[in-house]
PDB file of N, CA and C in Angstrom:
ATOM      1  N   UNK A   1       1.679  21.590  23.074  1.00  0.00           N
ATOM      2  CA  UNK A   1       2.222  20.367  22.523  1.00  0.00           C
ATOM      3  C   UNK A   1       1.498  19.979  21.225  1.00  0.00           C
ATOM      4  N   UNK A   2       0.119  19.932  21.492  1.00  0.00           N
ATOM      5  CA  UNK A   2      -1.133  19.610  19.979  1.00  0.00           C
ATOM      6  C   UNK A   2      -0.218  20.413  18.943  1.00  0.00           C
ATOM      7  N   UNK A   3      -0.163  21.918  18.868  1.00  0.00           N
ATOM      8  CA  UNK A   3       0.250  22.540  17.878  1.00  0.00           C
ATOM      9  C   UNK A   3       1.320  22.630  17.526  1.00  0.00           C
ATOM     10  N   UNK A   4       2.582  22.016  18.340  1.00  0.00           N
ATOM     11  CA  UNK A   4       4.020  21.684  17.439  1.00  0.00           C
ATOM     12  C   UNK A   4       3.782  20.558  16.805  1.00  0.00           C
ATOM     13  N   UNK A   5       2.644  19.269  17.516  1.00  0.00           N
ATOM     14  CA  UNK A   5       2.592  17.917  16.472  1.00  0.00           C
ATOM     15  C   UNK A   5       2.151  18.558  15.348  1.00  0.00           C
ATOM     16  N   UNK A   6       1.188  19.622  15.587  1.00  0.00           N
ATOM     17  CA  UNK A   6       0.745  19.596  13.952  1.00  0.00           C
ATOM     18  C   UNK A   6       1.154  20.399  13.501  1.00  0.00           C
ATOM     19  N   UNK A   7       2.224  21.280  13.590  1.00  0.00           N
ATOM     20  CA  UNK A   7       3.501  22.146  12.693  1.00  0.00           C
ATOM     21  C   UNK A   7       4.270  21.362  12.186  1.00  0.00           C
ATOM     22  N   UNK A   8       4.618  20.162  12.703  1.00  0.00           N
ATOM     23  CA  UNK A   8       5.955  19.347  12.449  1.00  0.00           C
ATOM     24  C   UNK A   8       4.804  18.600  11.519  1.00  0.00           C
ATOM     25  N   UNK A   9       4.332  18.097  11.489  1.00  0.00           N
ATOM     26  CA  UNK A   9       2.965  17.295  10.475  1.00  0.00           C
ATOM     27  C   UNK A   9       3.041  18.020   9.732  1.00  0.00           C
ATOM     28  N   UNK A  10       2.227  19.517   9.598  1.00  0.00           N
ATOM     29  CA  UNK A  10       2.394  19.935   8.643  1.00  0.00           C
ATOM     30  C   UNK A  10       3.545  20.425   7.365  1.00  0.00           C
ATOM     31  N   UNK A  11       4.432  20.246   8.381  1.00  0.00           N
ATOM     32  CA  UNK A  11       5.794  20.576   7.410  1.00  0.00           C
ATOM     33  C   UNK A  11       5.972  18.997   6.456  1.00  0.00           C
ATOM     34  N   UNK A  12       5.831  17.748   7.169  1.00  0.00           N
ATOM     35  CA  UNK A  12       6.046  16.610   6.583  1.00  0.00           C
ATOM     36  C   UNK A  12       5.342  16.386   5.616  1.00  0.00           C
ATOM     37  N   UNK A  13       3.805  16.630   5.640  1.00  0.00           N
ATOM     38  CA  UNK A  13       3.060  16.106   4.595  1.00  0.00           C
ATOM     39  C   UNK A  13       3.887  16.824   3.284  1.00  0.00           C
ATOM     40  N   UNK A  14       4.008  18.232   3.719  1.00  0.00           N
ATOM     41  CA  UNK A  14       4.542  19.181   2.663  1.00  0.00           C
ATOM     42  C   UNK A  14       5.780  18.553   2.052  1.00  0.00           C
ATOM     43  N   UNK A  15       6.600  18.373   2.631  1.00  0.00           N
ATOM     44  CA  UNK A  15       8.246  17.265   2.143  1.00  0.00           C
ATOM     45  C   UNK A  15       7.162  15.910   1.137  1.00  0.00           C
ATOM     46  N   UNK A  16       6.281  15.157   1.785  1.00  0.00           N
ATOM     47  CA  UNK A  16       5.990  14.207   0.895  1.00  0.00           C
ATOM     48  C   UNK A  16       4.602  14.497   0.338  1.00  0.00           C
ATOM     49  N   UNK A  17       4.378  15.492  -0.048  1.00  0.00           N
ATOM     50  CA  UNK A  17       3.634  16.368  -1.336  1.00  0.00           C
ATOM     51  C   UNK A  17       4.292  16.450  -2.224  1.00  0.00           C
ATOM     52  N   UNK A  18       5.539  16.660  -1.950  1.00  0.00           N
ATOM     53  CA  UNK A  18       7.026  17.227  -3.109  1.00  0.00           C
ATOM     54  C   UNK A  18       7.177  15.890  -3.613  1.00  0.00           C
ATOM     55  N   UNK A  19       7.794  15.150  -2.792  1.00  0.00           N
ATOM     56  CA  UNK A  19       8.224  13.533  -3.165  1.00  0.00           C
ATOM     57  C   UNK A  19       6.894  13.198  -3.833  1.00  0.00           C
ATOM     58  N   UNK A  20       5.623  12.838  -3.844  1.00  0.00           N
ATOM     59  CA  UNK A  20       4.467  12.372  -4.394  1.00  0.00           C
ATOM     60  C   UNK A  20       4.120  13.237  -5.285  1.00  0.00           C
ATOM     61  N   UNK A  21       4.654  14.155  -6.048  1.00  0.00           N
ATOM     62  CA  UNK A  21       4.555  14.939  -7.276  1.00  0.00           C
ATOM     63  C   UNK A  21       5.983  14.661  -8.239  1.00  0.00           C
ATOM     64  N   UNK A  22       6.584  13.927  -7.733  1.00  0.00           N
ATOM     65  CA  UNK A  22       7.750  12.507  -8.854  1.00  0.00           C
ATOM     66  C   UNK A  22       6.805  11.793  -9.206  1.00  0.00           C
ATOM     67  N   UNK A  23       6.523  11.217  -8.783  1.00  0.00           N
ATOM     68  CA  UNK A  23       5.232  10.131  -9.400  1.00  0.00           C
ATOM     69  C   UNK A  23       4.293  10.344  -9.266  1.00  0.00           C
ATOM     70  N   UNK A  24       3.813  11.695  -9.480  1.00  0.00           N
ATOM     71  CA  UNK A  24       2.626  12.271 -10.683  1.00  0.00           C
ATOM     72  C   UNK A  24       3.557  12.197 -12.117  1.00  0.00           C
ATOM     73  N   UNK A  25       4.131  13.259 -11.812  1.00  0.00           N
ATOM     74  CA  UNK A  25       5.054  13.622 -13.188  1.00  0.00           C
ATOM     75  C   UNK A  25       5.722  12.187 -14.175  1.00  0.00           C
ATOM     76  N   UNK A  26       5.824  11.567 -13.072  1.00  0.00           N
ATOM     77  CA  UNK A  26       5.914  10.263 -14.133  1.00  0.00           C
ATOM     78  C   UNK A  26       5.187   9.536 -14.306  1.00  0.00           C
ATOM     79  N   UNK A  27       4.077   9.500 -13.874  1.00  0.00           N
ATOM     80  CA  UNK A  27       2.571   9.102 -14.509  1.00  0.00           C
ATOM     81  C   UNK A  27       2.481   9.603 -15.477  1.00  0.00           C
ATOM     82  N   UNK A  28       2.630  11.238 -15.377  1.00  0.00           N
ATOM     83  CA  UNK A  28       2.203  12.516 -16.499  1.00  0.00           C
ATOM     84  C   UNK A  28       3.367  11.375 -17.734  1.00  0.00           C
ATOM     85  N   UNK A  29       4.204  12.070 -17.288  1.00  0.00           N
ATOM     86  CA  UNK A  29       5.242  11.422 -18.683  1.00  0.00           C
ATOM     87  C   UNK A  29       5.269   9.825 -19.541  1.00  0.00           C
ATOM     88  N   UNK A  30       4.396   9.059 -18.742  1.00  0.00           N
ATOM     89  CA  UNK A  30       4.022   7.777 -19.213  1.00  0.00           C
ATOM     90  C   UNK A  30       2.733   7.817 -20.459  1.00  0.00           C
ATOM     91  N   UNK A  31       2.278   8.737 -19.705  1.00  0.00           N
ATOM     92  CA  UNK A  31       0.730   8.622 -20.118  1.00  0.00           C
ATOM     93  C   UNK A  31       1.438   9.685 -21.566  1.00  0.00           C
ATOM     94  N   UNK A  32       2.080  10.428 -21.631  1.00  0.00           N
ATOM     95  CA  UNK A  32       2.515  11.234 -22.817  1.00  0.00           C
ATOM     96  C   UNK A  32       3.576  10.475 -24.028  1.00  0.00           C
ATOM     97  N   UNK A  33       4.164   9.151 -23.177  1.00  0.00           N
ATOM     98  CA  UNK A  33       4.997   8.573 -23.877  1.00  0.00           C
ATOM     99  C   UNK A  33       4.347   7.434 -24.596  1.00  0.00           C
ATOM    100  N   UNK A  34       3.294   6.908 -24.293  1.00  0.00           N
ATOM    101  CA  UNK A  34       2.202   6.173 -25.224  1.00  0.00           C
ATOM    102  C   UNK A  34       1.964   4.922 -24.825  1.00  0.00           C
ATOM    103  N   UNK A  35       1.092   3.870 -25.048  1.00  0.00           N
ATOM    104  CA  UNK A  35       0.287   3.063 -24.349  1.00  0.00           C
ATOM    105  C   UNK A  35       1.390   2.244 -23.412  1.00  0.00           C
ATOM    106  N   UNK A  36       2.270   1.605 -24.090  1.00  0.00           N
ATOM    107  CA  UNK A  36       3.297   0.370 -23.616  1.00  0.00           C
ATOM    108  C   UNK A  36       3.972   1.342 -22.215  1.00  0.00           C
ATOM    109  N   UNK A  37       4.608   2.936 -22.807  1.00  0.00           N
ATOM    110  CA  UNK A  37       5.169   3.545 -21.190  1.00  0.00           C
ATOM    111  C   UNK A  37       3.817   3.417 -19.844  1.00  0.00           C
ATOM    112  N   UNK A  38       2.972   3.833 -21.015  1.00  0.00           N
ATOM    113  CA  UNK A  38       2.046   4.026 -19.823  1.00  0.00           C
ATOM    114  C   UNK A  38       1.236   2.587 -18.824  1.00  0.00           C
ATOM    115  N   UNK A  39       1.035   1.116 -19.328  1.00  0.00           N
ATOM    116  CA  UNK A  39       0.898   0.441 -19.400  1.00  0.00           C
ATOM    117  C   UNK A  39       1.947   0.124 -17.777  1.00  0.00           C
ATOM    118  N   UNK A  40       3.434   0.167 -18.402  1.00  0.00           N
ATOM    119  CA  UNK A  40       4.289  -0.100 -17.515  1.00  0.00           C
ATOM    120  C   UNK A  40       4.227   0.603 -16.069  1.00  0.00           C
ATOM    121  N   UNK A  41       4.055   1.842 -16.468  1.00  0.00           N
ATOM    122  CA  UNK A  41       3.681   2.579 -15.310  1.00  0.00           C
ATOM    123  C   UNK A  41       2.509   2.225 -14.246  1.00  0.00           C
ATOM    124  N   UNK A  42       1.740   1.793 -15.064  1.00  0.00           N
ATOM    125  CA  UNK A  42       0.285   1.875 -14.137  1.00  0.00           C
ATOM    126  C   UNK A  42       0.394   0.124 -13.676  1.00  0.00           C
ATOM    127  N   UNK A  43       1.260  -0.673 -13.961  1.00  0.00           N
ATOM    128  CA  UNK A  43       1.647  -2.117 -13.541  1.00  0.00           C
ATOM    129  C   UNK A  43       2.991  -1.613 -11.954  1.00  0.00           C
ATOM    130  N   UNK A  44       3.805  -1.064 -12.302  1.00  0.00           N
ATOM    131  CA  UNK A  44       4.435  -0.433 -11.301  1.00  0.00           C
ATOM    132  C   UNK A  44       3.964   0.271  -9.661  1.00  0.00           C
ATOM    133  N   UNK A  45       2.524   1.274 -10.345  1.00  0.00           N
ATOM    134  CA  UNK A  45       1.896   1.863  -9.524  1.00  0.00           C
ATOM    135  C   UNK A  45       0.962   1.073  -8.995  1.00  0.00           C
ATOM    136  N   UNK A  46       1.148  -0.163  -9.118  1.00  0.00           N
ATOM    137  CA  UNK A  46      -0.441  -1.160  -9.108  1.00  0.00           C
ATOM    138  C   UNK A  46       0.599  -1.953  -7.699  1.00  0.00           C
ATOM    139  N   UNK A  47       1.437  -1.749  -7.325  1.00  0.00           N
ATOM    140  CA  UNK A  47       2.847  -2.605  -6.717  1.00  0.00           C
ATOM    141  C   UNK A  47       2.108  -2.416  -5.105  1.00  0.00           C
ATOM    142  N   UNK A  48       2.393  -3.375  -4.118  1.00  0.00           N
ATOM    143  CA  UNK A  48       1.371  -3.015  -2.975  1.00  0.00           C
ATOM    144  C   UNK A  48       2.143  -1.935  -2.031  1.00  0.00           C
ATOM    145  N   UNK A  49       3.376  -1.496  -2.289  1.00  0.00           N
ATOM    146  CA  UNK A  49       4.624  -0.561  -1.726  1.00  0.00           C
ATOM    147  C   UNK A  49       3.636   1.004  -2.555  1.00  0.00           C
ATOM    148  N   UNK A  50       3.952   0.744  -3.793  1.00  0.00           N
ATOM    149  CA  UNK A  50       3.414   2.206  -4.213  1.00  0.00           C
ATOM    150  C   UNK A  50       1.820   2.457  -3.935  1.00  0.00           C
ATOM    151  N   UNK A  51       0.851   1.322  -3.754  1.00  0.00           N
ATOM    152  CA  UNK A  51      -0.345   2.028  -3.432  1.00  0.00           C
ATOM    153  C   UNK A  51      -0.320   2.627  -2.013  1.00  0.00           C
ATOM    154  N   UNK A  52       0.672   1.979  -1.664  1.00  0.00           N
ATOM    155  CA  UNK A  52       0.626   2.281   0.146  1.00  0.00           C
ATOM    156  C   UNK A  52       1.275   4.153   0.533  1.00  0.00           C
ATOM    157  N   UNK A  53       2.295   4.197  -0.570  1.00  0.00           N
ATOM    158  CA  UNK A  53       2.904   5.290  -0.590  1.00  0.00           C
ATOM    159  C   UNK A  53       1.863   6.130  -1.129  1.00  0.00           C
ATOM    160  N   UNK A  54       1.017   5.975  -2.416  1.00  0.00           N
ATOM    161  CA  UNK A  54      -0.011   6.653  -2.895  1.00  0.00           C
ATOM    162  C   UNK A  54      -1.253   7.016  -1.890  1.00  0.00           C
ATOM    163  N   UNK A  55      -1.539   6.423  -1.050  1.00  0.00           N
ATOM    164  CA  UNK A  55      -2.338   6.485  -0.139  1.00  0.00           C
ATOM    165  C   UNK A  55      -1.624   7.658   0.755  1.00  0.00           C
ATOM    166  N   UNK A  56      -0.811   7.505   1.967  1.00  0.00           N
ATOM    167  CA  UNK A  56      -0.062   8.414   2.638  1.00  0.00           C
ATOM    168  C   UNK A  56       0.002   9.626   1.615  1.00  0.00           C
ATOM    169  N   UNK A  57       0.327   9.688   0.570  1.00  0.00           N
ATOM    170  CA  UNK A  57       0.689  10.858  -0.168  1.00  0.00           C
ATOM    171  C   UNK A  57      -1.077  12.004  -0.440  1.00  0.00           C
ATOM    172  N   UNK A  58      -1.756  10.985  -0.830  1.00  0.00           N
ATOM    173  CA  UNK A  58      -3.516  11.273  -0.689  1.00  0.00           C
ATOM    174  C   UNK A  58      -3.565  11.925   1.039  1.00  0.00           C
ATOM    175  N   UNK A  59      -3.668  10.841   1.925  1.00  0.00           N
ATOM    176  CA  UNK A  59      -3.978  11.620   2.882  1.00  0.00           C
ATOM    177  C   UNK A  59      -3.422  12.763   3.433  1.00  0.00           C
ATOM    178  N   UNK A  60      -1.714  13.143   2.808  1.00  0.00           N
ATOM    179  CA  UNK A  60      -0.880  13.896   3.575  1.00  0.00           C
ATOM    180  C   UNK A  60      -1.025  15.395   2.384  1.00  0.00           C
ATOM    181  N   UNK A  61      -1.825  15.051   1.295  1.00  0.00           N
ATOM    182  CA  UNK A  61      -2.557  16.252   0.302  1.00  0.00           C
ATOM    183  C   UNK A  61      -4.050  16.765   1.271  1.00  0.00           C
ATOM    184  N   UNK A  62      -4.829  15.672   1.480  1.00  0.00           N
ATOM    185  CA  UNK A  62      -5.983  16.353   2.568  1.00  0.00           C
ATOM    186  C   UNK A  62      -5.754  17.091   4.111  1.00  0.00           C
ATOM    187  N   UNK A  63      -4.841  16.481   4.543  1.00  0.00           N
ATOM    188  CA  UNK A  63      -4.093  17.165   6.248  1.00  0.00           C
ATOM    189  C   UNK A  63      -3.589  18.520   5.723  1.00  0.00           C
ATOM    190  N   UNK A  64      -2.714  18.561   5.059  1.00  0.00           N
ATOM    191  CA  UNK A  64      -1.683  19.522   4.336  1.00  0.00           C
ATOM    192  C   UNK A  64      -3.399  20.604   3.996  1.00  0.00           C
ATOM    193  N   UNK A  65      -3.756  20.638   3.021  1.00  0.00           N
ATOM    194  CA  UNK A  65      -5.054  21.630   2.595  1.00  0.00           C
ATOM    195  C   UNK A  65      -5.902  21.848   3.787  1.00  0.00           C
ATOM    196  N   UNK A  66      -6.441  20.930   4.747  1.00  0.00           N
ATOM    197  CA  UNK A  66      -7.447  21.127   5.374  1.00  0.00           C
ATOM    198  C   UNK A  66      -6.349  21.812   7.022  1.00  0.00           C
ATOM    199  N   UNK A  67      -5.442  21.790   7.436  1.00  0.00           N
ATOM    200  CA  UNK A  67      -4.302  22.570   7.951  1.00  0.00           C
ATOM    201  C   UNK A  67      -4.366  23.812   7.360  1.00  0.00           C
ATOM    202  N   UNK A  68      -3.774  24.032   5.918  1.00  0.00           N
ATOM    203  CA  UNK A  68      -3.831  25.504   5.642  1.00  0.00           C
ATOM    204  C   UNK A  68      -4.862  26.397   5.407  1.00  0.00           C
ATOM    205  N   UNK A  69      -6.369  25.317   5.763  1.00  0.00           N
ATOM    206  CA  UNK A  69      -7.605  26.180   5.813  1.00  0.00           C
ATOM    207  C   UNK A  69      -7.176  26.566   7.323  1.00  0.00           C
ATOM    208  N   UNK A  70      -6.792  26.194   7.995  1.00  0.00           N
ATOM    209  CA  UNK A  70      -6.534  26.313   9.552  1.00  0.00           C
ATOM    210  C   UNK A  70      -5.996  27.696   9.890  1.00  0.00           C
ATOM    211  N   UNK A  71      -5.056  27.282   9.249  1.00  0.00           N
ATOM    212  CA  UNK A  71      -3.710  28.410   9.185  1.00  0.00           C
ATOM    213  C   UNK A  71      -3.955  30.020   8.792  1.00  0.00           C
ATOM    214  N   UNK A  72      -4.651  29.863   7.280  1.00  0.00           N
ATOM    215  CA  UNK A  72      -5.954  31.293   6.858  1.00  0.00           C
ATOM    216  C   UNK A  72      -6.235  31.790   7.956  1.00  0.00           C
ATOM    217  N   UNK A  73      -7.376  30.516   8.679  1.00  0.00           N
ATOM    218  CA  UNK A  73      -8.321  31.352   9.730  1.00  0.00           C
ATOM    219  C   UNK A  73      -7.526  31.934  11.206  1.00  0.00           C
ATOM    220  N   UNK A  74      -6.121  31.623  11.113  1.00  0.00           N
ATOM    221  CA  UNK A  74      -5.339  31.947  12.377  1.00  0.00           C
ATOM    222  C   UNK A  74      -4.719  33.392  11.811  1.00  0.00           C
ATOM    223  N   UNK A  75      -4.790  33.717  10.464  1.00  0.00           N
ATOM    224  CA  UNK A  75      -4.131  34.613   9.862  1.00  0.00           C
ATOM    225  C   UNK A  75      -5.496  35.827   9.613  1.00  0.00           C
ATOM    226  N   UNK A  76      -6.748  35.132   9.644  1.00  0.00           N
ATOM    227  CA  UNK A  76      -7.559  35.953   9.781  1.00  0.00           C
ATOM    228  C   UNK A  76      -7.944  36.700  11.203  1.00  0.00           C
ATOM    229  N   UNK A  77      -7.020  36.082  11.921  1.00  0.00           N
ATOM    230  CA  UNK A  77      -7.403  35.865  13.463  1.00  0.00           C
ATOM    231  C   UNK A  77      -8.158  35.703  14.460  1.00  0.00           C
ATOM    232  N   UNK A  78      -8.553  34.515  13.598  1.00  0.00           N
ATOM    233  CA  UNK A  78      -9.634  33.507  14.755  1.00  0.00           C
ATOM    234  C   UNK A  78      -9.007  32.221  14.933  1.00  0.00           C
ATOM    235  N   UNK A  79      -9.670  31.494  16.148  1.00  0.00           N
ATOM    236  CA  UNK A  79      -8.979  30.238  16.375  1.00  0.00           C
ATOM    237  C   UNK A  79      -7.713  30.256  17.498  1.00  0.00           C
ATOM    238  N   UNK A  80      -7.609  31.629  17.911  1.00  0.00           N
ATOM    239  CA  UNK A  80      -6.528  31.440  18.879  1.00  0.00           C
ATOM    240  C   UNK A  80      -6.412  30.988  20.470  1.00  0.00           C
ATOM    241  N   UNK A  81      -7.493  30.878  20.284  1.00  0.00           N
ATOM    242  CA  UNK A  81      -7.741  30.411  21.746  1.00  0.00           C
ATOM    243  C   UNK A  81      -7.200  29.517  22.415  1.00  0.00           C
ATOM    244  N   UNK A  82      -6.754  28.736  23.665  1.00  0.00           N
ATOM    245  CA  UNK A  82      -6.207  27.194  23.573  1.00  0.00           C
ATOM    246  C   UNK A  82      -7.208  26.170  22.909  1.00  0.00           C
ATOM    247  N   UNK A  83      -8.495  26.717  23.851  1.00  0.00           N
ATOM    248  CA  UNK A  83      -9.755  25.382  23.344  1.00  0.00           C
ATOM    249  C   UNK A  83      -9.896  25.951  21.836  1.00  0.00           C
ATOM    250  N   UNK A  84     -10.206  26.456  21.119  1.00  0.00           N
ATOM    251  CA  UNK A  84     -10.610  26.861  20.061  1.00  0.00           C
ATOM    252  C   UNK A  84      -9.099  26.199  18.848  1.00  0.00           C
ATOM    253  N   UNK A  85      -7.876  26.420  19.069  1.00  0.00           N
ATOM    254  CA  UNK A  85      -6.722  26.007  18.720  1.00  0.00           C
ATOM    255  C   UNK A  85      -6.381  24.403  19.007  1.00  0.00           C
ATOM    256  N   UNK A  86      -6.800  23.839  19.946  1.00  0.00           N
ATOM    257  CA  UNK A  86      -7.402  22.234  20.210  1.00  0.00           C
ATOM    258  C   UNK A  86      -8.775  21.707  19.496  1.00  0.00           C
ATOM    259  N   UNK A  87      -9.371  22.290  19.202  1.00  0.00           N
ATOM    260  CA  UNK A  87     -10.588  21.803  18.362  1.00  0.00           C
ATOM    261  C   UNK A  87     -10.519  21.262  16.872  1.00  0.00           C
ATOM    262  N   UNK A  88      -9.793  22.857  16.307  1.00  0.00           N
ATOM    263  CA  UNK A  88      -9.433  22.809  14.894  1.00  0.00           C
ATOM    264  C   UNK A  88      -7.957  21.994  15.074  1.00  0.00           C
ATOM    265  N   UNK A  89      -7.242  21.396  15.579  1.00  0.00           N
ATOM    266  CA  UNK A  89      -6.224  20.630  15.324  1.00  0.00           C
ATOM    267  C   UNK A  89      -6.954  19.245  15.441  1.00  0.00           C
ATOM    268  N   UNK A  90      -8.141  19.097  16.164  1.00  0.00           N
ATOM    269  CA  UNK A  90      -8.544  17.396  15.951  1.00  0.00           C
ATOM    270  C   UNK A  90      -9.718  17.433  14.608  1.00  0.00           C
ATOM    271  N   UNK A  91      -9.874  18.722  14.349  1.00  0.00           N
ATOM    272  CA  UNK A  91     -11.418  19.040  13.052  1.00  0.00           C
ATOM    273  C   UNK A  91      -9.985  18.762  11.511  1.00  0.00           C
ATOM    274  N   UNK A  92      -9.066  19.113  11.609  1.00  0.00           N
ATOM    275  CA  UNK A  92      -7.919  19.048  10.761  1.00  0.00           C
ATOM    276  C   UNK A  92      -7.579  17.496  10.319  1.00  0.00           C
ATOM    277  N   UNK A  93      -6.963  17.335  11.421  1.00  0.00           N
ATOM    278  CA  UNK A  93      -6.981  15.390  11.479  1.00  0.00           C
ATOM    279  C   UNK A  93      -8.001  14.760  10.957  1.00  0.00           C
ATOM    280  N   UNK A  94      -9.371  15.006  11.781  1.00  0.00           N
ATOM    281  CA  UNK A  94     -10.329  14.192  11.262  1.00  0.00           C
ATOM    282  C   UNK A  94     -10.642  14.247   9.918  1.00  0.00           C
ATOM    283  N   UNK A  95     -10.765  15.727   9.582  1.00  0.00           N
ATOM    284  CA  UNK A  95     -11.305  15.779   8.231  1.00  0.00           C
ATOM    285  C   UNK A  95     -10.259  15.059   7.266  1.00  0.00           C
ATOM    286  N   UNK A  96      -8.658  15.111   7.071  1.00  0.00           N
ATOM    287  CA  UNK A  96      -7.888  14.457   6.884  1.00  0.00           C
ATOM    288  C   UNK A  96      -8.526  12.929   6.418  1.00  0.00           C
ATOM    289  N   UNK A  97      -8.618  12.166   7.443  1.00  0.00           N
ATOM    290  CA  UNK A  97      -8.832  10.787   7.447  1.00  0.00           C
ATOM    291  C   UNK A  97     -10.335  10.545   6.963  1.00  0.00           C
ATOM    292  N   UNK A  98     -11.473  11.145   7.047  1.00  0.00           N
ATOM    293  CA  UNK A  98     -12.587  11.400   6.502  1.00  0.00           C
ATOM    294  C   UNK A  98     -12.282  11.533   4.756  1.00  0.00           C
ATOM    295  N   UNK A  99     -11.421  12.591   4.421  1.00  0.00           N
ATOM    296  CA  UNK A  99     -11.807  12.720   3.350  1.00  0.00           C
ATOM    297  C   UNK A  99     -10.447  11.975   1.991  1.00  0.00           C
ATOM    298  N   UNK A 100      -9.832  11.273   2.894  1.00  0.00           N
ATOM    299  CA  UNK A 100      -8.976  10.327   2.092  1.00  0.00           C
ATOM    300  C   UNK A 100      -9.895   9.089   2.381  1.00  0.00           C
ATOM    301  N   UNK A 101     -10.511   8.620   3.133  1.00  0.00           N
ATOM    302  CA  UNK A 101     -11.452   7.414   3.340  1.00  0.00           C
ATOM    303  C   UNK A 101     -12.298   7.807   1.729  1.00  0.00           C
ATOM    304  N   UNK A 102     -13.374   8.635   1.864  1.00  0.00           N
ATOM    305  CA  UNK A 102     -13.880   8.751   0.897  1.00  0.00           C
ATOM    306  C   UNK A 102     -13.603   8.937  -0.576  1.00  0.00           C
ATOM    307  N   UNK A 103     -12.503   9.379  -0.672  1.00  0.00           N
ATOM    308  CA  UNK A 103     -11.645   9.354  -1.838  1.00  0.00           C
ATOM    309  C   UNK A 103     -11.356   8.008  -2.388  1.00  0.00           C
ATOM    310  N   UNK A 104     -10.567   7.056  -1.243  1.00  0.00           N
ATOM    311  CA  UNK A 104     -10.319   5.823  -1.490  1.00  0.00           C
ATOM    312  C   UNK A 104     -11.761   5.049  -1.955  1.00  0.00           C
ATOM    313  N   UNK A 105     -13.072   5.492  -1.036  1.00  0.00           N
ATOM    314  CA  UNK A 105     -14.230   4.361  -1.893  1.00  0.00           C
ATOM    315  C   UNK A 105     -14.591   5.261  -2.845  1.00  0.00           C
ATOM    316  N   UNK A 106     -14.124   6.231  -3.638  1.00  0.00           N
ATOM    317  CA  UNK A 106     -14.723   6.923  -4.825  1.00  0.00           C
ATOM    318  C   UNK A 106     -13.979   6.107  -6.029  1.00  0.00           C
ATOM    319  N   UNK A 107     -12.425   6.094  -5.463  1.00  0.00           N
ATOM    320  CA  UNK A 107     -11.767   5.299  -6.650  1.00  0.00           C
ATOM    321  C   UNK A 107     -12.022   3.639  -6.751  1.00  0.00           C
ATOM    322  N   UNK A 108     -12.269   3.206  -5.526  1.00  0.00           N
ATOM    323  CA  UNK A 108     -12.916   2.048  -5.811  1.00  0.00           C
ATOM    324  C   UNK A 108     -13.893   1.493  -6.462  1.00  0.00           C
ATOM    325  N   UNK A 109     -14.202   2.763  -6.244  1.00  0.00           N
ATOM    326  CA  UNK A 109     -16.340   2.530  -6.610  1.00  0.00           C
ATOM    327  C   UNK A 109     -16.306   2.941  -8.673  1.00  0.00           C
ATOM    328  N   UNK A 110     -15.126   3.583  -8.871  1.00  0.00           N
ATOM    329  CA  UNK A 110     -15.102   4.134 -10.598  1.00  0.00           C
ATOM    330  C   UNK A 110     -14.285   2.851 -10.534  1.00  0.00           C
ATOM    331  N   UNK A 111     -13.610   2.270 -10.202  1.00  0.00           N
ATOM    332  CA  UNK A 111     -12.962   0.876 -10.635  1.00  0.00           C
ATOM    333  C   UNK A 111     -13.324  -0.032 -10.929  1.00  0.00           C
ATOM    334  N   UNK A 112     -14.543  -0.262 -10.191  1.00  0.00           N
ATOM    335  CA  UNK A 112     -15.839  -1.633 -10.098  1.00  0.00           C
ATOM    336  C   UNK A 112     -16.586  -0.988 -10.906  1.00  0.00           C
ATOM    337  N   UNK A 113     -16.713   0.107 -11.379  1.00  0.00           N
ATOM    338  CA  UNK A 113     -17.733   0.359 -12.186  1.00  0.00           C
ATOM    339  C   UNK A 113     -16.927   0.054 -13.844  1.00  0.00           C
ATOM    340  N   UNK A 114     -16.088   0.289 -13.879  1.00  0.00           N
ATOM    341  CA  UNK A 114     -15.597   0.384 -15.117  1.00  0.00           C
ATOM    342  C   UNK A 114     -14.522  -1.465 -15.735  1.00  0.00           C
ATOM    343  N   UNK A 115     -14.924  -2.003 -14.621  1.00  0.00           N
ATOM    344  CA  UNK A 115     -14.425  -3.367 -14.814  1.00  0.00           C
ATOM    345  C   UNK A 115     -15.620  -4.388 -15.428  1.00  0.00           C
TER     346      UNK A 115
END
């Protein structure tokens, strides 16, 4: 059961990896179209809907990577075990939420610094 939640997880983050690389690209294209596009953009992205989406999209980039370190080592063929295949599906998650936590106080912490 653990490893279809986190097949079906992993397929989702992947769908909104895709969707959360639209708004990179139109970040990208703001920031190329000059202060006032870009200005607008980063007032848009500042919206409490898009940080929330920006967030999910962050954590579902760390699940998604720290999964396909998973996936390698099942392709290297280790990890198949049940217990061993239950371990790395909660070491996946955690690290997930670990390392979007820290991300989030890194950008906080260059925000307060630069205010």
């Amino acid at each position: 059961m653990y490893t279809m939640v986190l097949s079906i997880s992993h397929r989702i983050t992947g769908i909104f990896l895709s969707a959360g690389l639209v708004l990179f690209v139109y970040w990208l294209g703001a920031l190329a179209s000059g202060a006032a596009a870009y200005g607008a953009a980063v007032e848009r992205l500042r919206s409490p809907l898009m940080q929330l989406l920006l967030l999910g999209w962050l954590f579902s980039f760390f699940f998604h990577l720290a999964n396909g370190i998973r996936h390698l080592a099942w392709d290297c063929g280790f990890g198949y075990e049940r217990r061993q295949a239950r371990a790395s599906g909660w070491a996946v998650f955690i690290a997930a939420v670990l390392l979007t936590l820290l991300c989030v106080a890194w950008v906080l912490r260059m925000q307060g610094a630069s205010a």
